[in-house]
Every structure is written in structure tokens, then in C-alpha cells.
PDB file of N, CA and C in Angstrom:
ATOM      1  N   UNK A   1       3.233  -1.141  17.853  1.00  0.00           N
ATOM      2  CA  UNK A   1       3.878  -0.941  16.568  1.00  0.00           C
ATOM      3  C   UNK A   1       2.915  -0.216  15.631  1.00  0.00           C
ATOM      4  N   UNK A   2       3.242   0.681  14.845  1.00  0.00           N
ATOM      5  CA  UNK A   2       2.248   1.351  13.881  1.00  0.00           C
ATOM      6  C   UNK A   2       2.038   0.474  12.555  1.00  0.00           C
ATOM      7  N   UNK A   3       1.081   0.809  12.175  1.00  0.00           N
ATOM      8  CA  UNK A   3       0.993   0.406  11.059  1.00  0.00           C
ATOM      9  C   UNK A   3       0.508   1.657   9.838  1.00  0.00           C
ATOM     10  N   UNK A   4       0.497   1.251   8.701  1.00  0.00           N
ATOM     11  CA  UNK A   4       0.149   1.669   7.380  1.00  0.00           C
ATOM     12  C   UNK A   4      -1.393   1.352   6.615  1.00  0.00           C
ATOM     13  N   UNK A   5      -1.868   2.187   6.444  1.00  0.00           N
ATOM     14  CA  UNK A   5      -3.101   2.150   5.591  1.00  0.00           C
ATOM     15  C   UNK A   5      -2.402   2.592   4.135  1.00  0.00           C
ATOM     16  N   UNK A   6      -3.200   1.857   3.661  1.00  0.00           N
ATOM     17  CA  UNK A   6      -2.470   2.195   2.309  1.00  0.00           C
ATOM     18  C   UNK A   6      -3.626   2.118   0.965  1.00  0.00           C
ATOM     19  N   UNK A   7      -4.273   2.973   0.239  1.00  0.00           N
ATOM     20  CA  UNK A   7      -5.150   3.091  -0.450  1.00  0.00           C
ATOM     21  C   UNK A   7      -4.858   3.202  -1.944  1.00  0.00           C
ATOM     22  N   UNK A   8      -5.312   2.412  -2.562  1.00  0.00           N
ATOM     23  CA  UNK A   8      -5.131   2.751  -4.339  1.00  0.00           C
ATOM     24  C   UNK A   8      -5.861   3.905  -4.624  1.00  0.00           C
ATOM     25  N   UNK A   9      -4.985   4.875  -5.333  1.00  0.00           N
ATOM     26  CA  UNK A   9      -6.287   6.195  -5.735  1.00  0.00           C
ATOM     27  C   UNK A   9      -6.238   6.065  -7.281  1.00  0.00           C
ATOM     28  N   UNK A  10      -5.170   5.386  -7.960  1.00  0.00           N
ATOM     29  CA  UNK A  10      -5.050   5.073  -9.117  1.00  0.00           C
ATOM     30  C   UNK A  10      -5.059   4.289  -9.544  1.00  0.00           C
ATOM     31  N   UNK A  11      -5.392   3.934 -11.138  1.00  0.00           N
ATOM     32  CA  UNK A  11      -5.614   2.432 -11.677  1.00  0.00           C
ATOM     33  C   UNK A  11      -4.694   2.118 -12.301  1.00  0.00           C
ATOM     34  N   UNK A  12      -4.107   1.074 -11.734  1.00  0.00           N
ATOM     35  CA  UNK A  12      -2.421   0.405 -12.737  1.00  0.00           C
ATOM     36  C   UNK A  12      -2.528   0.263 -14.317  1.00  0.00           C
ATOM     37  N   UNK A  13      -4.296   0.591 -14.755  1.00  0.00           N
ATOM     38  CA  UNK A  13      -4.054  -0.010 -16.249  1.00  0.00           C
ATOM     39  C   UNK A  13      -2.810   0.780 -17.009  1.00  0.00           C
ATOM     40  N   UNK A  14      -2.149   0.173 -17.556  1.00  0.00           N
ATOM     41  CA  UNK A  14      -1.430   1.788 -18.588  1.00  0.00           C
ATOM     42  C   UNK A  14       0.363   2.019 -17.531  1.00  0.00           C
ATOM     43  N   UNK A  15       0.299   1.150 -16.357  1.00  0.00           N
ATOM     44  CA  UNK A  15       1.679   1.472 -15.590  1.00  0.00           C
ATOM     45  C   UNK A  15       2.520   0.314 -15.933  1.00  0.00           C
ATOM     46  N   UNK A  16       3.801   0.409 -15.459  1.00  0.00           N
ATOM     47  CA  UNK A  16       5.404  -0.287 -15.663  1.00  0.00           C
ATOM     48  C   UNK A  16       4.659  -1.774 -15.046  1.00  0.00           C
ATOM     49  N   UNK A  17       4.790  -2.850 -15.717  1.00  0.00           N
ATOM     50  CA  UNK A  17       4.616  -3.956 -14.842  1.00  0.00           C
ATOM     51  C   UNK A  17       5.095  -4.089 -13.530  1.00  0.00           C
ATOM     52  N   UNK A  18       6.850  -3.587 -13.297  1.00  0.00           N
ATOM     53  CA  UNK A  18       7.425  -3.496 -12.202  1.00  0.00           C
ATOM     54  C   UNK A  18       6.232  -2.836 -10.764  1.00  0.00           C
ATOM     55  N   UNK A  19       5.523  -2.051 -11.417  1.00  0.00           N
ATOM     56  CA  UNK A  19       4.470  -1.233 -10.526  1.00  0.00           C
ATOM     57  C   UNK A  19       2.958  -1.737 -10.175  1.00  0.00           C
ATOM     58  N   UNK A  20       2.518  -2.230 -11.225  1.00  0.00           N
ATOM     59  CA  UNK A  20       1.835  -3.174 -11.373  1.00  0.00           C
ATOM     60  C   UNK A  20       1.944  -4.952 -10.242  1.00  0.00           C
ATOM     61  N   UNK A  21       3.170  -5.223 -10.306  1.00  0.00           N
ATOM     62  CA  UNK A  21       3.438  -6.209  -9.243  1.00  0.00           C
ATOM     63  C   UNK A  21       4.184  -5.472  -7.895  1.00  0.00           C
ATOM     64  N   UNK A  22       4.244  -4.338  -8.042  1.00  0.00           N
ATOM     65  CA  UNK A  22       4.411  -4.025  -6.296  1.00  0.00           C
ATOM     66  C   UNK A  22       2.704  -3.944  -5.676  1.00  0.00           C
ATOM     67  N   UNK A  23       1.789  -3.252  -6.604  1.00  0.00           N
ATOM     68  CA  UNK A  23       0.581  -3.116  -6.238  1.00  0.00           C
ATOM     69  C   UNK A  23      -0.040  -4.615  -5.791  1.00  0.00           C
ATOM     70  N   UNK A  24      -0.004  -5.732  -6.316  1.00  0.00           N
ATOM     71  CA  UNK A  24      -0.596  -6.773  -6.252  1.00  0.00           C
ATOM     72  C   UNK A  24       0.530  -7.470  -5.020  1.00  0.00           C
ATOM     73  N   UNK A  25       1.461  -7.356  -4.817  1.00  0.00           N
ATOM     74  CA  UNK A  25       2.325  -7.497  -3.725  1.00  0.00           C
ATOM     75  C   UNK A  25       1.804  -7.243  -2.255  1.00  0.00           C
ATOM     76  N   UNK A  26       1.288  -5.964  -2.279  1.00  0.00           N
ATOM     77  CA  UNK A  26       0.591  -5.129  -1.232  1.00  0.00           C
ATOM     78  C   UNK A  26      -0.794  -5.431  -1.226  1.00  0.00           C
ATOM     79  N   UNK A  27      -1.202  -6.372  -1.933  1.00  0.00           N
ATOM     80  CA  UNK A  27      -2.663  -6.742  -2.196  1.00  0.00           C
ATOM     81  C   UNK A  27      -3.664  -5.680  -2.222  1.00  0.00           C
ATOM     82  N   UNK A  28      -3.194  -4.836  -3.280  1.00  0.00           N
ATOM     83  CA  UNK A  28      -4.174  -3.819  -3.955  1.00  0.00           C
ATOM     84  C   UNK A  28      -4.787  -4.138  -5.386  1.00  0.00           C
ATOM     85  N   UNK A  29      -5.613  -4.164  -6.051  1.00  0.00           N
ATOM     86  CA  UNK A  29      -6.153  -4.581  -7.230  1.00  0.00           C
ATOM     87  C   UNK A  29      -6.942  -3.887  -7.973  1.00  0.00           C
ATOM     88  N   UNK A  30      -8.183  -2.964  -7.198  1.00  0.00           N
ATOM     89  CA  UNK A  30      -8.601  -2.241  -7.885  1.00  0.00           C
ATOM     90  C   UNK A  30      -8.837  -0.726  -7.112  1.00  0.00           C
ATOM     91  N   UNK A  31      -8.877  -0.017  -7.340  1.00  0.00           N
ATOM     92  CA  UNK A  31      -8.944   1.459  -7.151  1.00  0.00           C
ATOM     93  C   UNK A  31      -9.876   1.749  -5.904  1.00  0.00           C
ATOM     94  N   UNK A  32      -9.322   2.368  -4.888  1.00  0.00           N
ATOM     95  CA  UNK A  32     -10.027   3.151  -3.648  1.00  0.00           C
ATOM     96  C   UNK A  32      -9.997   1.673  -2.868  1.00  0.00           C
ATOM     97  N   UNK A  33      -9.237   0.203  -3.353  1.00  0.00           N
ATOM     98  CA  UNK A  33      -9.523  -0.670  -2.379  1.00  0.00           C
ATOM     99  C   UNK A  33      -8.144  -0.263  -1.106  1.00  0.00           C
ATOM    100  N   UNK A  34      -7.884  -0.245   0.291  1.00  0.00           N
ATOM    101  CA  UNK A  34      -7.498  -0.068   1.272  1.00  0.00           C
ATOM    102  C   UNK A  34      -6.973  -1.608   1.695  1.00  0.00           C
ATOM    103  N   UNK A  35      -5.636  -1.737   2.200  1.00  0.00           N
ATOM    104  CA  UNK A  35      -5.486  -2.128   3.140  1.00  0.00           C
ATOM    105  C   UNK A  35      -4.425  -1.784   4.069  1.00  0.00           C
ATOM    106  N   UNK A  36      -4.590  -2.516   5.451  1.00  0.00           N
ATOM    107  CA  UNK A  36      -3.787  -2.290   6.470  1.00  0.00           C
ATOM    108  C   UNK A  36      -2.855  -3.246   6.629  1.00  0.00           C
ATOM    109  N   UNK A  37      -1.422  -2.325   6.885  1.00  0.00           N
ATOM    110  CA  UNK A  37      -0.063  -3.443   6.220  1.00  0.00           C
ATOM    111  C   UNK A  37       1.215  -2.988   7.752  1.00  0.00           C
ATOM    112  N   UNK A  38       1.653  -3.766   8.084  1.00  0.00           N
ATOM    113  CA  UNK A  38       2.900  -3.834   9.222  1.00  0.00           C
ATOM    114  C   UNK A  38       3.596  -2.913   8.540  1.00  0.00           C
ATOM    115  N   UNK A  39       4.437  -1.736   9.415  1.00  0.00           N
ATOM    116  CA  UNK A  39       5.466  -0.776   8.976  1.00  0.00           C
ATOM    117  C   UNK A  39       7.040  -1.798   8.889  1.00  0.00           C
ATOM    118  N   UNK A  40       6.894  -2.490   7.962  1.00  0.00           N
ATOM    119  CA  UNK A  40       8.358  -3.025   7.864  1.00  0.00           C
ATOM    120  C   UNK A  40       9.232  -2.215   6.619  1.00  0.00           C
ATOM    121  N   UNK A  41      10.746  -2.425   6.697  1.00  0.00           N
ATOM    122  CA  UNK A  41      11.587  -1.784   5.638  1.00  0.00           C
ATOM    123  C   UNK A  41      10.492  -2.653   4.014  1.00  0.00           C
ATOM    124  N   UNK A  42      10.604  -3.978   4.068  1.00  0.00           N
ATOM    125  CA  UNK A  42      10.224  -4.128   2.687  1.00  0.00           C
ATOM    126  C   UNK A  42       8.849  -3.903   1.955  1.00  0.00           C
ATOM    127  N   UNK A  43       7.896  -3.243   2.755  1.00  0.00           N
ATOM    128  CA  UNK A  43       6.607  -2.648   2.567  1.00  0.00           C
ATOM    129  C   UNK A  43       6.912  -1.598   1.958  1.00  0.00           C
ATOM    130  N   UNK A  44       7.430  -0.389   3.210  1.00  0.00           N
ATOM    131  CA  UNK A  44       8.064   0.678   2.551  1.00  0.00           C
ATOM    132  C   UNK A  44       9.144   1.068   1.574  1.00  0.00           C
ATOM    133  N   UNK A  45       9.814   0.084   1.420  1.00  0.00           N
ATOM    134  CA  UNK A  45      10.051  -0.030  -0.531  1.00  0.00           C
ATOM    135  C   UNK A  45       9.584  -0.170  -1.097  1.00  0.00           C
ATOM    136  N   UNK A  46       8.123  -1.002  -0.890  1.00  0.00           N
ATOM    137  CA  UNK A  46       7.233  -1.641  -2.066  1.00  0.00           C
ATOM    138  C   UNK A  46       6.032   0.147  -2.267  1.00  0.00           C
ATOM    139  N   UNK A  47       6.006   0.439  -1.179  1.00  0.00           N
ATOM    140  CA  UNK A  47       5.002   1.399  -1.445  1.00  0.00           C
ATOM    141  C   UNK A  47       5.827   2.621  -2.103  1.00  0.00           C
ATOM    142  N   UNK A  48       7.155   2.860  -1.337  1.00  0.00           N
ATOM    143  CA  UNK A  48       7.791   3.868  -2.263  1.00  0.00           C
ATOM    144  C   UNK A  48       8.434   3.517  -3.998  1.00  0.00           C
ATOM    145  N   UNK A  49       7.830   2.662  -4.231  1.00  0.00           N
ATOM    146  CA  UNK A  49       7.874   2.309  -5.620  1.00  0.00           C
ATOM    147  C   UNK A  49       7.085   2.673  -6.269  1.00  0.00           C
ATOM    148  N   UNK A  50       5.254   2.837  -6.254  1.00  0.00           N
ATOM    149  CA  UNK A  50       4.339   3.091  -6.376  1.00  0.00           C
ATOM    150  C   UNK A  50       3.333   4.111  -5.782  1.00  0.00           C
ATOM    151  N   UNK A  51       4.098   5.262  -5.115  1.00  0.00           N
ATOM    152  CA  UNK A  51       3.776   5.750  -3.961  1.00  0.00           C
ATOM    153  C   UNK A  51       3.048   7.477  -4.894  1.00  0.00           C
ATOM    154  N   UNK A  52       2.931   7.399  -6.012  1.00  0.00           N
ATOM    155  CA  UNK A  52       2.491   8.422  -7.217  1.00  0.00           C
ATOM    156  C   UNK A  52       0.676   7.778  -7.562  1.00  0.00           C
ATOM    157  N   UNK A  53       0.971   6.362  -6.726  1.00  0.00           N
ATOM    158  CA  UNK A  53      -0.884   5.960  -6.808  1.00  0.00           C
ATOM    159  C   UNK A  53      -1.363   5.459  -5.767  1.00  0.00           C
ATOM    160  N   UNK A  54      -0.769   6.035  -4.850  1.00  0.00           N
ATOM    161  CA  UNK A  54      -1.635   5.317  -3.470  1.00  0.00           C
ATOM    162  C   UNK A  54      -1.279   6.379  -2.965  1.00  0.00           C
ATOM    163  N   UNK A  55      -2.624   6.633  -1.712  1.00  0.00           N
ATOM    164  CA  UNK A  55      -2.331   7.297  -0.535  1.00  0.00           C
ATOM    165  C   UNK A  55      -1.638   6.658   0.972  1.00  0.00           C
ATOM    166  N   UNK A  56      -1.178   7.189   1.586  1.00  0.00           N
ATOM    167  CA  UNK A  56      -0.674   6.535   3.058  1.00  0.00           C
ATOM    168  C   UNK A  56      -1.314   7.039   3.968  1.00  0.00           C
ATOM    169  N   UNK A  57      -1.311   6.361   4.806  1.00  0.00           N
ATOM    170  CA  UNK A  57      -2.022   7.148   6.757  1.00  0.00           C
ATOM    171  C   UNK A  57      -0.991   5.975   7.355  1.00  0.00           C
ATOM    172  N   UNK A  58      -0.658   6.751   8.552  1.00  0.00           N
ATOM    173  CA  UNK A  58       0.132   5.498   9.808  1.00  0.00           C
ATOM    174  C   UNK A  58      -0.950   5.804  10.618  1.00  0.00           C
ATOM    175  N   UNK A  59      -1.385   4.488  11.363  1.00  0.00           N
ATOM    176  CA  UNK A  59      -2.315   4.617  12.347  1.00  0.00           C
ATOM    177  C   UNK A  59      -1.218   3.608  13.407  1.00  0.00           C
ATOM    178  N   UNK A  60      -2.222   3.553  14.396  1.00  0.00           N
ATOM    179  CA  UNK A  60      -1.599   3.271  15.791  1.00  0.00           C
ATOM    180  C   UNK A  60      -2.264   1.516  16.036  1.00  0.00           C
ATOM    181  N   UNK A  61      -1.658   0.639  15.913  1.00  0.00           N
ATOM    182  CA  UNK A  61      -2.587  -0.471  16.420  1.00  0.00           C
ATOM    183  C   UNK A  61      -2.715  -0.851  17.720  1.00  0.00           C
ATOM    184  N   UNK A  62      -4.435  -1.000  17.795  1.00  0.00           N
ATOM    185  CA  UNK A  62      -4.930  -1.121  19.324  1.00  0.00           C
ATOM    186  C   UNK A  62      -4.814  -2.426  19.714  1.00  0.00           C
ATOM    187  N   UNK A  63      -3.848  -2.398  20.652  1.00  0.00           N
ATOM    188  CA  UNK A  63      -3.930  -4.075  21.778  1.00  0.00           C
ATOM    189  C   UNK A  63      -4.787  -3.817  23.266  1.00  0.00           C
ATOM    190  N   UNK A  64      -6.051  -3.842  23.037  1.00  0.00           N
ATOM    191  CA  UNK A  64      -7.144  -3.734  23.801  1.00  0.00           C
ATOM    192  C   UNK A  64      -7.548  -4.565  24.597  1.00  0.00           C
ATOM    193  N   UNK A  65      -7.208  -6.176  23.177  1.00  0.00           N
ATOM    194  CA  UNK A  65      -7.663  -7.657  24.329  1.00  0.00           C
ATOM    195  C   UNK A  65      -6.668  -7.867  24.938  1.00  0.00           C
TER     196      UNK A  65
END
């Protein structure tokens, strides 16, 4: 299954609360912090809500063990 990297490049100070709690949803908080999130439908609403301050990458997850 792929997943999503998902990076803050912007700082919520000054944005819609609505945007503000998708960011903290996705457990982003402060600027250039990254994380890696399951490609589900309600991610990708949450990120296409906020998707003017974060960057995306799909990477491939490795099942190695």
C-alpha cells in the first residue's frame, strides 16, 4: 500500500482555524516538520484542505521483515 509524506512548508499562524485543525489532525505543528501518513480517502481530504501549505511525496512502503 503507498503511503504519503506530507511536510509543513508553511506556518498556520494567521490561517482559518478550520486549517489550523486539519494541520494538527495530520499531526503537523510546526514548519518543515514531516510525517508519514496511510493513503486513505479521509487523509486526503484532510490534506486537500490545507494542501496551499504542505508539500506531498507518495512513497512505496517496504515489507522487508
Amino acid at each position: 500500500m503507498k503511503q504519503l509524506k506530507v511536510t509543513l512548508k508553511r506556518s498556520p499562524i494567521g490561517s482559518k482555524p478550520v486549517h489550523r485543525e486539519n494541520l494538527h489532525g495530520l499531526g503537523l505543528n510546526h514548519p518543515n516538520q514531516t510525517r508519514v501518513l496511510e493513503n486513505t480517502p479521509a487523509i486526503r481530504g484532510m490534506i486537500k484542505k490545507v494542501i496551499h501549505m504542505v508539500e506531498v511525496e507518495e512513497i512505496e512502503e517496504n515489507n522487508n521483515g
